[in-house]
Protein backbone atom coordinates (compact mmCIF):
# COMPACT_ATOMS: atom_id res chain seq x y z
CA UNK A 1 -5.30 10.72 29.60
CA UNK A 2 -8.00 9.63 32.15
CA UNK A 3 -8.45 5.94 32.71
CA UNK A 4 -11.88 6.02 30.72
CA UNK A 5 -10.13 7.40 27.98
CA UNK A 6 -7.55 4.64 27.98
CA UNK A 7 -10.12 2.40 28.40
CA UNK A 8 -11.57 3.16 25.21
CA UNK A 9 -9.06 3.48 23.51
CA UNK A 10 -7.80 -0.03 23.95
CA UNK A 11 -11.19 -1.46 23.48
CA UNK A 12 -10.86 0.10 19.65
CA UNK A 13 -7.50 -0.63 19.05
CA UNK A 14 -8.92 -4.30 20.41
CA UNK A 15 -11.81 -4.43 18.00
CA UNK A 16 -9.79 -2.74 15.20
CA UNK A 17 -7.44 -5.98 15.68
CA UNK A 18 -10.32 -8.73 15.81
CA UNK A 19 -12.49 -6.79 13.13
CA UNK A 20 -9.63 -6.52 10.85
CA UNK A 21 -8.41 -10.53 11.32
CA UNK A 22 -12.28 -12.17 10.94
CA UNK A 23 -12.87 -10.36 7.89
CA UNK A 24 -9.50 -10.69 6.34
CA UNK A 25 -10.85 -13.58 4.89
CA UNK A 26 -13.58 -12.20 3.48
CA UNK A 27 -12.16 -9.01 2.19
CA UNK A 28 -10.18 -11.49 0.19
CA UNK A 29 -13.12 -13.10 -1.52
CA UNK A 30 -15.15 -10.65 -2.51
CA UNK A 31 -12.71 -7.97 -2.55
CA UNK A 32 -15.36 -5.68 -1.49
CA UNK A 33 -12.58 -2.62 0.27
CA UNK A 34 -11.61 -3.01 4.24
CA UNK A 35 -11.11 0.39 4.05
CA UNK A 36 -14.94 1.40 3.61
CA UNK A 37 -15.85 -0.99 6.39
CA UNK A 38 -13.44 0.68 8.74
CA UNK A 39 -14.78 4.09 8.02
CA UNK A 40 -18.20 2.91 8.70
CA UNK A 41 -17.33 1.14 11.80
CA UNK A 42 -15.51 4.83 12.82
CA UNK A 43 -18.62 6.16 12.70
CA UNK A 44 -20.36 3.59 14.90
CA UNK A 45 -17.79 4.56 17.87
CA UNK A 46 -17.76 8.10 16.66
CA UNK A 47 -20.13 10.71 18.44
CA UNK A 48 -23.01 9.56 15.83
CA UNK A 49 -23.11 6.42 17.42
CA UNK A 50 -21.93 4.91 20.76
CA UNK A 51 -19.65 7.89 21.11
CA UNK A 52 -16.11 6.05 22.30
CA UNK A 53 -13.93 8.17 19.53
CA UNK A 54 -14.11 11.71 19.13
CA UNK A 55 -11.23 13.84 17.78
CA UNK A 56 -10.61 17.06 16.32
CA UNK A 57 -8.45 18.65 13.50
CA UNK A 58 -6.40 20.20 16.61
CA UNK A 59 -6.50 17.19 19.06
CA UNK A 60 -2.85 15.99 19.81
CA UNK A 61 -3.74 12.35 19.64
CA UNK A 62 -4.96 13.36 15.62
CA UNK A 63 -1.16 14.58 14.97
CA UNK A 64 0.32 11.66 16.34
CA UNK A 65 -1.87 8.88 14.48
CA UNK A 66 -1.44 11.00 11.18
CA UNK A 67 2.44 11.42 11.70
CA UNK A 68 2.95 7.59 12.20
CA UNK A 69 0.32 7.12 9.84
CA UNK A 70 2.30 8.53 6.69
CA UNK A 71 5.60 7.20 8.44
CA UNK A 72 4.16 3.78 7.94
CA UNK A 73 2.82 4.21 4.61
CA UNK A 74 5.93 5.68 2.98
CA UNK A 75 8.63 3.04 5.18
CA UNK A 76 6.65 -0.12 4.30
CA UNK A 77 6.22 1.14 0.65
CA UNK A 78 9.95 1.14 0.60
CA UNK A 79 10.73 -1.71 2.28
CA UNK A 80 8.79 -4.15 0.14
CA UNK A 81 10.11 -2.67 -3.34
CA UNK A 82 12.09 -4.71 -5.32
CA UNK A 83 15.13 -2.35 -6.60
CA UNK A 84 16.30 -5.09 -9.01
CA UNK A 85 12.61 -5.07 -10.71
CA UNK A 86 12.20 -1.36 -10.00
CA UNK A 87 15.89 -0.96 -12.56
CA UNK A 88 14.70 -3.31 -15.00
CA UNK A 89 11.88 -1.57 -15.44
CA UNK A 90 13.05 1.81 -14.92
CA UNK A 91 11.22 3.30 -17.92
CA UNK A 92 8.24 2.46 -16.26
CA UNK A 93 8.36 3.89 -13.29
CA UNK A 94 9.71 7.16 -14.87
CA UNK A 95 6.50 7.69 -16.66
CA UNK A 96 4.59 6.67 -13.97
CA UNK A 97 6.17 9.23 -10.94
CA UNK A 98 6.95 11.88 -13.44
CA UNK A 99 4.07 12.74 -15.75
CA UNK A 100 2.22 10.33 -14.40
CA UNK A 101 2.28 11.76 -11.33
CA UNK A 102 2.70 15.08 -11.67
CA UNK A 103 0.80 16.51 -13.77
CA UNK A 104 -2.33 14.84 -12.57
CA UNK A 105 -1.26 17.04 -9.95
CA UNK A 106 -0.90 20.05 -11.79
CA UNK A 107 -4.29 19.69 -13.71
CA UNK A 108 -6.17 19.07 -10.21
CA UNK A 109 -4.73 22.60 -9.17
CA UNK A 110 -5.63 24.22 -11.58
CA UNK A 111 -9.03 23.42 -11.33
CA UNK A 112 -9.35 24.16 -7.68
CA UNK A 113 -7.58 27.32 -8.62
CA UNK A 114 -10.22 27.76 -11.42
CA UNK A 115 -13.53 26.16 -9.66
CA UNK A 116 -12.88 26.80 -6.01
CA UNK A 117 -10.81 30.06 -5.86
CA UNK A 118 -8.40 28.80 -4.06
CA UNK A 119 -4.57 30.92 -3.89
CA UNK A 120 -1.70 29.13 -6.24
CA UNK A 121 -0.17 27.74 -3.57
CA UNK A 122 -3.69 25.84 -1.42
CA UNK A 123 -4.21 24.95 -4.89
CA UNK A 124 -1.08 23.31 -4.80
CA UNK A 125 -1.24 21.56 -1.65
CA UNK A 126 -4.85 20.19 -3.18
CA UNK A 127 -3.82 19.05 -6.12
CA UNK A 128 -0.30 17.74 -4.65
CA UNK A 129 -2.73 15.20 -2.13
CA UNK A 130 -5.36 14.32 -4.33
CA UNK A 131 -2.60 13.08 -6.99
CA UNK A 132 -1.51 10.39 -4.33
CA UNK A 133 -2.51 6.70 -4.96
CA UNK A 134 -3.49 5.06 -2.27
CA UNK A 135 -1.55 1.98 -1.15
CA UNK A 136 -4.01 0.68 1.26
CA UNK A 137 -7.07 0.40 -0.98
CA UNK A 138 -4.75 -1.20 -3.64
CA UNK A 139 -3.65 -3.99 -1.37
CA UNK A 140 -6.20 -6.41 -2.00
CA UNK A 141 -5.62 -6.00 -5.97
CA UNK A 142 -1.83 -5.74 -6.06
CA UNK A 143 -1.87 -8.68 -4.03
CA UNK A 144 -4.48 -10.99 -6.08
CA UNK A 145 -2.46 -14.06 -7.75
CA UNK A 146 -4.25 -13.48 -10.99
CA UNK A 147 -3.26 -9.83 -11.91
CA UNK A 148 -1.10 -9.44 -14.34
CA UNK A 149 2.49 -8.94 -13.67
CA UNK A 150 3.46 -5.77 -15.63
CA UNK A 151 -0.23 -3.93 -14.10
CA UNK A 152 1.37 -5.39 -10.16
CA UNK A 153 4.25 -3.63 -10.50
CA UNK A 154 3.21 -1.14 -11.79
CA UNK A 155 0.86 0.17 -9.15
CA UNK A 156 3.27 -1.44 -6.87
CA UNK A 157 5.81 1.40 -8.11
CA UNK A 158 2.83 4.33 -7.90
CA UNK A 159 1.72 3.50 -4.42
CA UNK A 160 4.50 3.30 -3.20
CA UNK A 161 6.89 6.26 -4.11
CA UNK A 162 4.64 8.74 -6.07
CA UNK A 163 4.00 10.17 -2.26
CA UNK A 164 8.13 10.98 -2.10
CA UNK A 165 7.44 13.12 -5.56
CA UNK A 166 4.66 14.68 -3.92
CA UNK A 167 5.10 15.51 -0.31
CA UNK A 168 7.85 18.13 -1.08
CA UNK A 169 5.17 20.06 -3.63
CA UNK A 170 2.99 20.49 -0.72
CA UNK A 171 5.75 20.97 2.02
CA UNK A 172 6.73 23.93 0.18
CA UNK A 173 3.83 25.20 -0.69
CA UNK A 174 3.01 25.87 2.69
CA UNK A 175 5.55 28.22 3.35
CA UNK A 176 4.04 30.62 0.66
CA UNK A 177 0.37 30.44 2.87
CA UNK A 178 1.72 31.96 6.03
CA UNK A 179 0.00 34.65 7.75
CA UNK A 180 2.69 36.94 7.50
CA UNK A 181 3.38 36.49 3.89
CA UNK A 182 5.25 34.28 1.94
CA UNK A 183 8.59 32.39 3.36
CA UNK A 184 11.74 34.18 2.82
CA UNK A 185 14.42 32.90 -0.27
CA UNK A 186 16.69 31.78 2.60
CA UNK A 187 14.23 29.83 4.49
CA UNK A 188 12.75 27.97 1.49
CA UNK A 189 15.92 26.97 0.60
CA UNK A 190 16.81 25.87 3.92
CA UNK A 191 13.44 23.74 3.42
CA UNK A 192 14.59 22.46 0.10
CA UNK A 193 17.93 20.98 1.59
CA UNK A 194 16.10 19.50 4.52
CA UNK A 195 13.86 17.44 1.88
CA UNK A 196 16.23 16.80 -1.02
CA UNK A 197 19.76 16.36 0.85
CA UNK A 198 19.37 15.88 4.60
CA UNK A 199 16.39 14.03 5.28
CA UNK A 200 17.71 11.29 2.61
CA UNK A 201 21.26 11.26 3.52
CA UNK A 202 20.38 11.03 7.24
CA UNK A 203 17.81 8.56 6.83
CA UNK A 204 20.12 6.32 4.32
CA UNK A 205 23.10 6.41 6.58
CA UNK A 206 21.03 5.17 9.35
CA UNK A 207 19.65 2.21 7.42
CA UNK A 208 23.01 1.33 6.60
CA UNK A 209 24.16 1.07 9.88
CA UNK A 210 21.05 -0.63 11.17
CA UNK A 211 21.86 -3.51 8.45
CA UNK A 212 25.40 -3.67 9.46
CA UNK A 213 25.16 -4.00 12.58
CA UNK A 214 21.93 -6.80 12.22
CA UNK A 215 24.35 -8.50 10.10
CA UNK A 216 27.22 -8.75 12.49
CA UNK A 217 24.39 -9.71 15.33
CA UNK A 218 23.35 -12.62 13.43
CA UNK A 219 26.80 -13.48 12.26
CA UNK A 220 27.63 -13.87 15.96
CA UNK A 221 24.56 -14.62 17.55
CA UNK A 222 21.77 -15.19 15.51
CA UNK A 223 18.52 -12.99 15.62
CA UNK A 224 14.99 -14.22 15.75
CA UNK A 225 12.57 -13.40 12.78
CA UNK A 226 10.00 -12.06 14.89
CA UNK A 227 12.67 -9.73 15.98
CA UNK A 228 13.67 -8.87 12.78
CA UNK A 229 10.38 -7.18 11.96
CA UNK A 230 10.15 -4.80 15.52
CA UNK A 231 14.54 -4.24 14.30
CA UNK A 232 13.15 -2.87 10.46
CA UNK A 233 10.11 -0.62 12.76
CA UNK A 234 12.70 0.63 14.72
CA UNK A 235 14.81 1.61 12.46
CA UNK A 236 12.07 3.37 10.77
CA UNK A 237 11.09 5.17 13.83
CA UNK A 238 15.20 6.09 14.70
CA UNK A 239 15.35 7.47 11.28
CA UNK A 240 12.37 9.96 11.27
CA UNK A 241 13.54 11.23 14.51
CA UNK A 242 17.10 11.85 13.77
CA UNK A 243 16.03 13.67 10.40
CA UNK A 244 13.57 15.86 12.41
CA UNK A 245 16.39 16.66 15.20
CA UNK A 246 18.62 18.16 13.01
CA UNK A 247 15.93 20.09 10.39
CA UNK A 248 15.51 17.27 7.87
CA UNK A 249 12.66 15.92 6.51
CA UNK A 250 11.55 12.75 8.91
CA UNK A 251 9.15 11.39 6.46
CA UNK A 252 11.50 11.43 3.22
CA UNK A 253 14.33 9.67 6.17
CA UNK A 254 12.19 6.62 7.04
CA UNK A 255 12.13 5.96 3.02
CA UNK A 256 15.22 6.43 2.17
CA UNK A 257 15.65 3.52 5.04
CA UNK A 258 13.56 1.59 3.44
CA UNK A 259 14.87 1.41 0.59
CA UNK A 260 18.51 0.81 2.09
CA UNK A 261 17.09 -1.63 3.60
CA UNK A 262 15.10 -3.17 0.81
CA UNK A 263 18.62 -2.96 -1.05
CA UNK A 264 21.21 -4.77 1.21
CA UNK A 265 18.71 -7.28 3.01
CA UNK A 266 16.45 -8.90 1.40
CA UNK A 267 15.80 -11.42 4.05
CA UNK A 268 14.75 -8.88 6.61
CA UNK A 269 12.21 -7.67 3.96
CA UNK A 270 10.62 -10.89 3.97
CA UNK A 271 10.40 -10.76 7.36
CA UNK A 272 8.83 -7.38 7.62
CA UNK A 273 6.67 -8.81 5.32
CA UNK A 274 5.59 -11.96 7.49
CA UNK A 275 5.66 -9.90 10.86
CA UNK A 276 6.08 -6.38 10.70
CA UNK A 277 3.74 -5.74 7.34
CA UNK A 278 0.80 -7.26 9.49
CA UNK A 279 1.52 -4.55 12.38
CA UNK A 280 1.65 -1.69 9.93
CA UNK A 281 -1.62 -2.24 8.60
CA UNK A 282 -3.64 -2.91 11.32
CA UNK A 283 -2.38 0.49 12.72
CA UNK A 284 -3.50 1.80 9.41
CA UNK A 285 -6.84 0.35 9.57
CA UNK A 286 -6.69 2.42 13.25
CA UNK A 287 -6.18 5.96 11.50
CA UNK A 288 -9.15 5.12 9.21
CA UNK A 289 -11.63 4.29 12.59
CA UNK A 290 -9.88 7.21 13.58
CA UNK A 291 -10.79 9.68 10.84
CA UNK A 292 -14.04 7.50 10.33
CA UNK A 293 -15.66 8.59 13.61
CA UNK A 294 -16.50 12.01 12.61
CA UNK A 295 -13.62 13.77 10.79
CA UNK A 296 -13.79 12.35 7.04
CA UNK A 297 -17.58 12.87 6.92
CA UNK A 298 -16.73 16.56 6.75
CA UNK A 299 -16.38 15.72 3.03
CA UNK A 300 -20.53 15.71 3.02
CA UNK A 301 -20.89 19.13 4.25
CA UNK A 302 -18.86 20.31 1.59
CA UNK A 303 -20.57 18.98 -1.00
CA UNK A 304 -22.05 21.26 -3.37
CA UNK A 305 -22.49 21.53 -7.55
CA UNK A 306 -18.92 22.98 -7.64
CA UNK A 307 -17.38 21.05 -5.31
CA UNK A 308 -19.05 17.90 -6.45
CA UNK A 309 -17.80 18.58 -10.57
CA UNK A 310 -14.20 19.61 -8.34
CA UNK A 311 -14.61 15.82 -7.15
CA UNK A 312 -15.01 14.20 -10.41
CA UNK A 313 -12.20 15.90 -12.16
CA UNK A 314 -10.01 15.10 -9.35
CA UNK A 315 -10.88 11.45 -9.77
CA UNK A 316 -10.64 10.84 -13.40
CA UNK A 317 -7.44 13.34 -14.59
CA UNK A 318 -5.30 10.37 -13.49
CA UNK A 319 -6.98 8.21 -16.01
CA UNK A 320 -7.40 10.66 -19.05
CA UNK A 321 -3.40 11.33 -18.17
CA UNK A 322 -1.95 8.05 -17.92
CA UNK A 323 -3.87 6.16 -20.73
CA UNK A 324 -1.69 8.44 -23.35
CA UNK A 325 1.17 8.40 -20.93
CA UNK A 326 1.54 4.69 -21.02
CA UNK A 327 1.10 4.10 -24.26
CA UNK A 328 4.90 4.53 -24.60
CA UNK A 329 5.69 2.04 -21.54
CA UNK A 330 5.33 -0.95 -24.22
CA UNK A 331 2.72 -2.47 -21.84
CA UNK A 332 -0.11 -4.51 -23.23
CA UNK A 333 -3.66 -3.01 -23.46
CA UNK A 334 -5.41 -4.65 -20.95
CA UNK A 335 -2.55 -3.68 -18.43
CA UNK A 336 -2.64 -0.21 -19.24
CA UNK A 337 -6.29 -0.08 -18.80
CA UNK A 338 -6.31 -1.66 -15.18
CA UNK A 339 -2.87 1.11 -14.52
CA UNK A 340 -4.92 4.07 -15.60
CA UNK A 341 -8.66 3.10 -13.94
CA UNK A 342 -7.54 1.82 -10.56
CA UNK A 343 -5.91 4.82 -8.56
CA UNK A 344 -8.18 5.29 -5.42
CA UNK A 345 -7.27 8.27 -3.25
CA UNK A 346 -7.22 7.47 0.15
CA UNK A 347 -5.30 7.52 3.33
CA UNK A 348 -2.07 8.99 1.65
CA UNK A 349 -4.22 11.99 0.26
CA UNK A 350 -5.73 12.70 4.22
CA UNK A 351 -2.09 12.26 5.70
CA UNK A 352 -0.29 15.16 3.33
CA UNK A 353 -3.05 17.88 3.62
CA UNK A 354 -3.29 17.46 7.11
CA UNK A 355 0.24 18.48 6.98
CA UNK A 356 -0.81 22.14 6.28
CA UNK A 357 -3.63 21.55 9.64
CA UNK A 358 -1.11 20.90 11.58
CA UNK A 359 1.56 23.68 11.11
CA UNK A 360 -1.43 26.33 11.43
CA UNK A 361 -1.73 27.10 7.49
CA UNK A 362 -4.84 29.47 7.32
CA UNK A 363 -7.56 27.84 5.30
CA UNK A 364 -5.78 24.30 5.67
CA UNK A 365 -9.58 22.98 6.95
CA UNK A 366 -11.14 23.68 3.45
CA UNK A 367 -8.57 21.73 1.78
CA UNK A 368 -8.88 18.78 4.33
CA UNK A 369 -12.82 18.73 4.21
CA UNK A 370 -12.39 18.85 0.13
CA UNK A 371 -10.08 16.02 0.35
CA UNK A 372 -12.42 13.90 2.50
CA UNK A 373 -14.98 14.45 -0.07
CA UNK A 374 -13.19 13.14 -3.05
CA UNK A 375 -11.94 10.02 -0.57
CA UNK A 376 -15.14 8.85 0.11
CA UNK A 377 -16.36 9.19 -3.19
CA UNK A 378 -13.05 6.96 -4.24
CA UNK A 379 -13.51 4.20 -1.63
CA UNK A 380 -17.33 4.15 -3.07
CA UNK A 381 -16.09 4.32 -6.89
CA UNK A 382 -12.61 2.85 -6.52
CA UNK A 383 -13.55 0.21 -4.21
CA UNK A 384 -16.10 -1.23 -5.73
CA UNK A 385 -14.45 -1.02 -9.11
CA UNK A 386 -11.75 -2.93 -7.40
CA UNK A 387 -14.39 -5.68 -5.80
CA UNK A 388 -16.29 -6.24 -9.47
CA UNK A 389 -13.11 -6.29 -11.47
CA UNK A 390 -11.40 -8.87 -8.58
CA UNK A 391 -14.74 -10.97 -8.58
CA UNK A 392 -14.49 -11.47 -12.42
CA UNK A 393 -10.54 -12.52 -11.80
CA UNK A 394 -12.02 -15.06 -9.68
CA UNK A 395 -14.78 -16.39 -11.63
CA UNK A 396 -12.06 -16.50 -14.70
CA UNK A 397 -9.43 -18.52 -12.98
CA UNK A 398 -11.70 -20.91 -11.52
CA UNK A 399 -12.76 -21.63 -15.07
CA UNK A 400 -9.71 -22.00 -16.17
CA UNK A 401 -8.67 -24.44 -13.72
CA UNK A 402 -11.59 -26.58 -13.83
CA UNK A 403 -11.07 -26.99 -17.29
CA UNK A 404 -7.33 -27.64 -16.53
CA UNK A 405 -8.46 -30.30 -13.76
CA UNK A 406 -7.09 -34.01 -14.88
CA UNK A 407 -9.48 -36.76 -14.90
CA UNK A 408 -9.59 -39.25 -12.03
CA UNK A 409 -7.81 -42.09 -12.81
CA UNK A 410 -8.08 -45.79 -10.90
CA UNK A 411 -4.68 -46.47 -10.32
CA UNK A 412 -3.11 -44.84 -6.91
CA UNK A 413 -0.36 -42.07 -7.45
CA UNK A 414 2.94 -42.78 -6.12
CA UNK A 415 3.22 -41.99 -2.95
CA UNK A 416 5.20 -43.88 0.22
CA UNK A 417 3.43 -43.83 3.50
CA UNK A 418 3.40 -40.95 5.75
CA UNK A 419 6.44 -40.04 7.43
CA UNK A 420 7.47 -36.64 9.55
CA UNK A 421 9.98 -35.03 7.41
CA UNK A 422 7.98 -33.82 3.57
CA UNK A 423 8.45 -36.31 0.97
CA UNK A 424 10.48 -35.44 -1.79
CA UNK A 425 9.88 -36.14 -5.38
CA UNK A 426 12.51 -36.06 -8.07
CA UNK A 427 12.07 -34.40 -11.84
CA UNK A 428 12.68 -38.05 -13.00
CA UNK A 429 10.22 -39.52 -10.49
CA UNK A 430 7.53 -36.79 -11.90
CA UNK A 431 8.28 -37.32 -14.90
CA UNK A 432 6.97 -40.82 -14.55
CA UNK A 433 3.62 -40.16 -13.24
CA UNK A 434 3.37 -37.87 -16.29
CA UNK A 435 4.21 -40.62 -18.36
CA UNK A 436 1.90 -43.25 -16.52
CA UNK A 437 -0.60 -40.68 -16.77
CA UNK A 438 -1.52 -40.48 -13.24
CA UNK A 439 -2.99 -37.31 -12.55
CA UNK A 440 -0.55 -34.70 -11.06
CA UNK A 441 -0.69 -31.21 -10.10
CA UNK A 442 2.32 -28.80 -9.47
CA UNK A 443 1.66 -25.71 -7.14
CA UNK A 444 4.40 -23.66 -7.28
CA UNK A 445 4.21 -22.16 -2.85
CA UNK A 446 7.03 -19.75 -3.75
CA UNK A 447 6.85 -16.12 -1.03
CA UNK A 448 5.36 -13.51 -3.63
CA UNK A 449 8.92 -11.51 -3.41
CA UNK A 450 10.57 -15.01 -4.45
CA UNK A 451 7.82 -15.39 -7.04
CA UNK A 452 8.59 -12.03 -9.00
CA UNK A 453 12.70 -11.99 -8.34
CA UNK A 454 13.05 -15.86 -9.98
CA UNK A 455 12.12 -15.47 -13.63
CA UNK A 456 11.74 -19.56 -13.62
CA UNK A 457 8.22 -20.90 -13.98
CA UNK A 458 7.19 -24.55 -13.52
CA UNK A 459 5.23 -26.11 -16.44
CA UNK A 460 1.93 -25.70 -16.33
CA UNK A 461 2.02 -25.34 -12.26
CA UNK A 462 -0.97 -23.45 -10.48
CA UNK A 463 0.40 -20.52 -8.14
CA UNK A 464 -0.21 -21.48 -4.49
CA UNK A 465 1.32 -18.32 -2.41
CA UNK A 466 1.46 -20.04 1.06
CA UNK A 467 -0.49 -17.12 2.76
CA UNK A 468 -3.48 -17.85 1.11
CA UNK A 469 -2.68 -21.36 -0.05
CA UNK A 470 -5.92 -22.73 1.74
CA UNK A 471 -8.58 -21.08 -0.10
CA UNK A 472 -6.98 -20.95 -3.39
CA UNK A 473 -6.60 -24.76 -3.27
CA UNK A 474 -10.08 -25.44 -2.76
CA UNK A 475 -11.50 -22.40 -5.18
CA UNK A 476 -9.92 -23.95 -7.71
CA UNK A 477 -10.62 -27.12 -7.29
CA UNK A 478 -7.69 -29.40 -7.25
CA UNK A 479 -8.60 -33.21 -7.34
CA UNK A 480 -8.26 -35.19 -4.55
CA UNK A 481 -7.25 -38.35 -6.54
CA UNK A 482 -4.48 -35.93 -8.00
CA UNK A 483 -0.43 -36.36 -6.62
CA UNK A 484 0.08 -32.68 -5.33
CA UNK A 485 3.93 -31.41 -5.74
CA UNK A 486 4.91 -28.34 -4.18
CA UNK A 487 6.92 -26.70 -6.05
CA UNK A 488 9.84 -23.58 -3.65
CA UNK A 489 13.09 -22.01 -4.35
């Protein structure tokens, strides 16, 4: 690499980093999708624009931002999944990773089989990516306080594990596109045991040594959080390798860390989630400047009658699939209906078809530049569906919480005089200023993991997660005459 080159490229992964953190903010309000403004600011450094960022479906640096990419996606997926929730609700995500996962994925095949000529097997790959939801433009919604639980964990579950159901569809449906002819019996099933059975194993041993041997460390030591979160990267980086060294699926290794991990240690998942999560996506929000400087806008060359009617039943078989699908979940309506429209195809659906690019699968360009098609047209649809639907959340709750707001009163709440350690306040002593009827309001600060693991709820308290605390606080409105009780676990 020259020094201009590495020049440039810290100057993006610089602005990707200040870019991302003044409009997180933002992004938050409105809900309008970082994703799209990441693409667009790709193109501004791509070779449209000022020209800092150009790369190629066969540059190097591509492969390596794509590998760590989908590494990324499918370890912090894992990570943050809460196994307790994920068996309680088991029947759930059965329906959602089986049919409705797969046979979005079958349906989308067969109509690029059908519409685009493509062989069984490209078909396959296609319809295999373009069935992946998209855990990056879902952030903003899964993470909105006013969602409903049952739709959050829901697309909590989808995001993050329909990819392990689908990456082995399209890694063995690339052995039946080689030049040569189709893979040999014994090789595919040397593939199949390096996805199902090695890859896993490997990748869960290592996780469960990595978490003995934190534990032990902070038994005997102690461990800083910060730490903690570069410990859970780097054992998400040890497992991919060690599953690629010996023929096992790196990818399906980092998860099956991840959800070791996410298993024995819960505290080291909250600290992922403080430290490491933060990391993760910013270097996500890299691959999409990445792709956005020239790559993903192959999508627009493509784009024809027949590949723009390929487009549109890629984008809305997940609905007309799940809507039946989950009327046997026991769900409520309006949860089913936010389940089945919000599935944006995104990063996830780029990272698995450049999988065939990159092991030299002939025609493996089509299918990328058809997948960038129906990803842009998802960030447009998807996105903004997300921004309207999060907007009217808003709007809601900060009706509901004006009309919720107690009156001013003109005696003083109960409170002693400022010391350094937080004041305390008893049941007994609140429920005096109840009684008194001075005006009090309980936020309830709990972690979101805490939030959904403790199935106890204050009393009418207003949900203050403390990573957004600030602007919740003043959207909705809380009086300043009011005794404010926070309200942890």
């Amino acid at each position: 690499m020259t020094h201009e080159a590495f020049t440039a490229t810290l100057a993006l992964i610089g602005i990707v980093i200040l870019v991302a953190s003044l409009l997180s903010g933002a992004v938050e309000r409105t809900g309008l999708p970082l994703v799209g403004i990441f693409l667009l600011l790709g193109a501004m450094l791509g070779p449209a624009g000022l020209g800092l960022v150009e790369l190629s479906l066969g540059s190097p640096t591509l492969q390596v931002i794509a590998t760590l990419g989908l590494l990324l996606v499918l370890f912090s997926d894992a990570i943050v999944l809460d196994i307790g929730e994920v068996r309680r609700q088991r029947r759930l995500a059965l329906l959602i990773l089986g049919p409705g996962t797969l046979i979005p994925a079958a349906l989308i095949a067969l109509a690029a089989w059908w519409l685009l000529g493509l062989a069984p097997a490209a078909a396959a790959i296609l319809g295999a990516a373009l069935a992946s939801t998209d855990p990056v433009l879902l952030r903003t919604l899964v993470r909105h306080p006013d969602l409903s639980p049952t739709a959050r964990l829901a697309l909590r579950l989808e995001s993050g594990m329909n990819d392990v159901v689908l990456l082995p569809v399209v890694v063995l449906s690339m052995l039946g596109l080689r030049e040569g002819g189709p893979a040999p019996m014994g090789e595919v099933v040397s593939h199949a045991m390096g996805l199902f059975i090695l890859g896993p194993l490997l990748g869960g041993a290592i996780g469960y040594v990595a978490i003995t041997l934190l534990d032990r460390m902070r038994r005997r030591f102690g461990v800083r959080r910060d730490y903690e979160s570069l410990y859970a990267l780097g054992v998400a980086f040890t497992a991919f390798a060690g599953a690629e060294a010996v023929g096992g699926s790196g990818f399906l290794a980092a998860f099956a860390a991840g959800l070791v991990i996410a298993a024995l240690d819960v505290e080291l998942c909250d600290c992922f989630l403080d430290y490491g999560e933060a990391s993760a996506e910013i270097f996500l929000l890299f691959t999409f400047v990445a792709f956005g400087a020239s790559l993903i806008w192959s999508g627009v060359a493509v784009a024809d009658g027949r590949t723009l009617i390929f487009a549109a039943i890629a984008l809305s078989v997940r609905t007309v699939v799940l809507l039946p699908v989950l009327a046997r979940s026991g769900l409520d309506r309006d949860s089913r209906r936010i389940i089945a429209w919000f599935g944006p195809r995104g990063l996830s659906s780029l990272l698995l078809v450049l999988l065939p690019v990159f092991a030299g699968v002939p025609g493996a360009e089509w299918l990328f530049a058809l997948t960038c098609l129906v990803v842009l047209l998802s960030v447009v649809l998807h996105g903004g569906g997300i921004a309207l639907y999060l907007n009217r959340l808003a709007r809601n709750s900060r009706r509901v919480e004006r009309d919720r707001a107690p009156a001013a009163v003109s005696e003083p709440p109960l409170a002693g005089a400022a010391t350094e350690e937080p004041e305390r306040i008893t049941v007994a002593e609140l429920r005096r200023l109840w009684e008194t009827g001075q005006p009090v309001v309980v936020a309830d600060v709990r972690t979101e993991r805490s939030f959904r693991e403790d199935g106890f709820r204050a009393s009418g308290s207003m949900r203050l997660p403390p990573d957004d605390a600030v602007r919740l606080a003043r959207e909705r409105i809380i009086p300043k005459e009011a005794t404010l009780v926070l309200y942890c676990t």
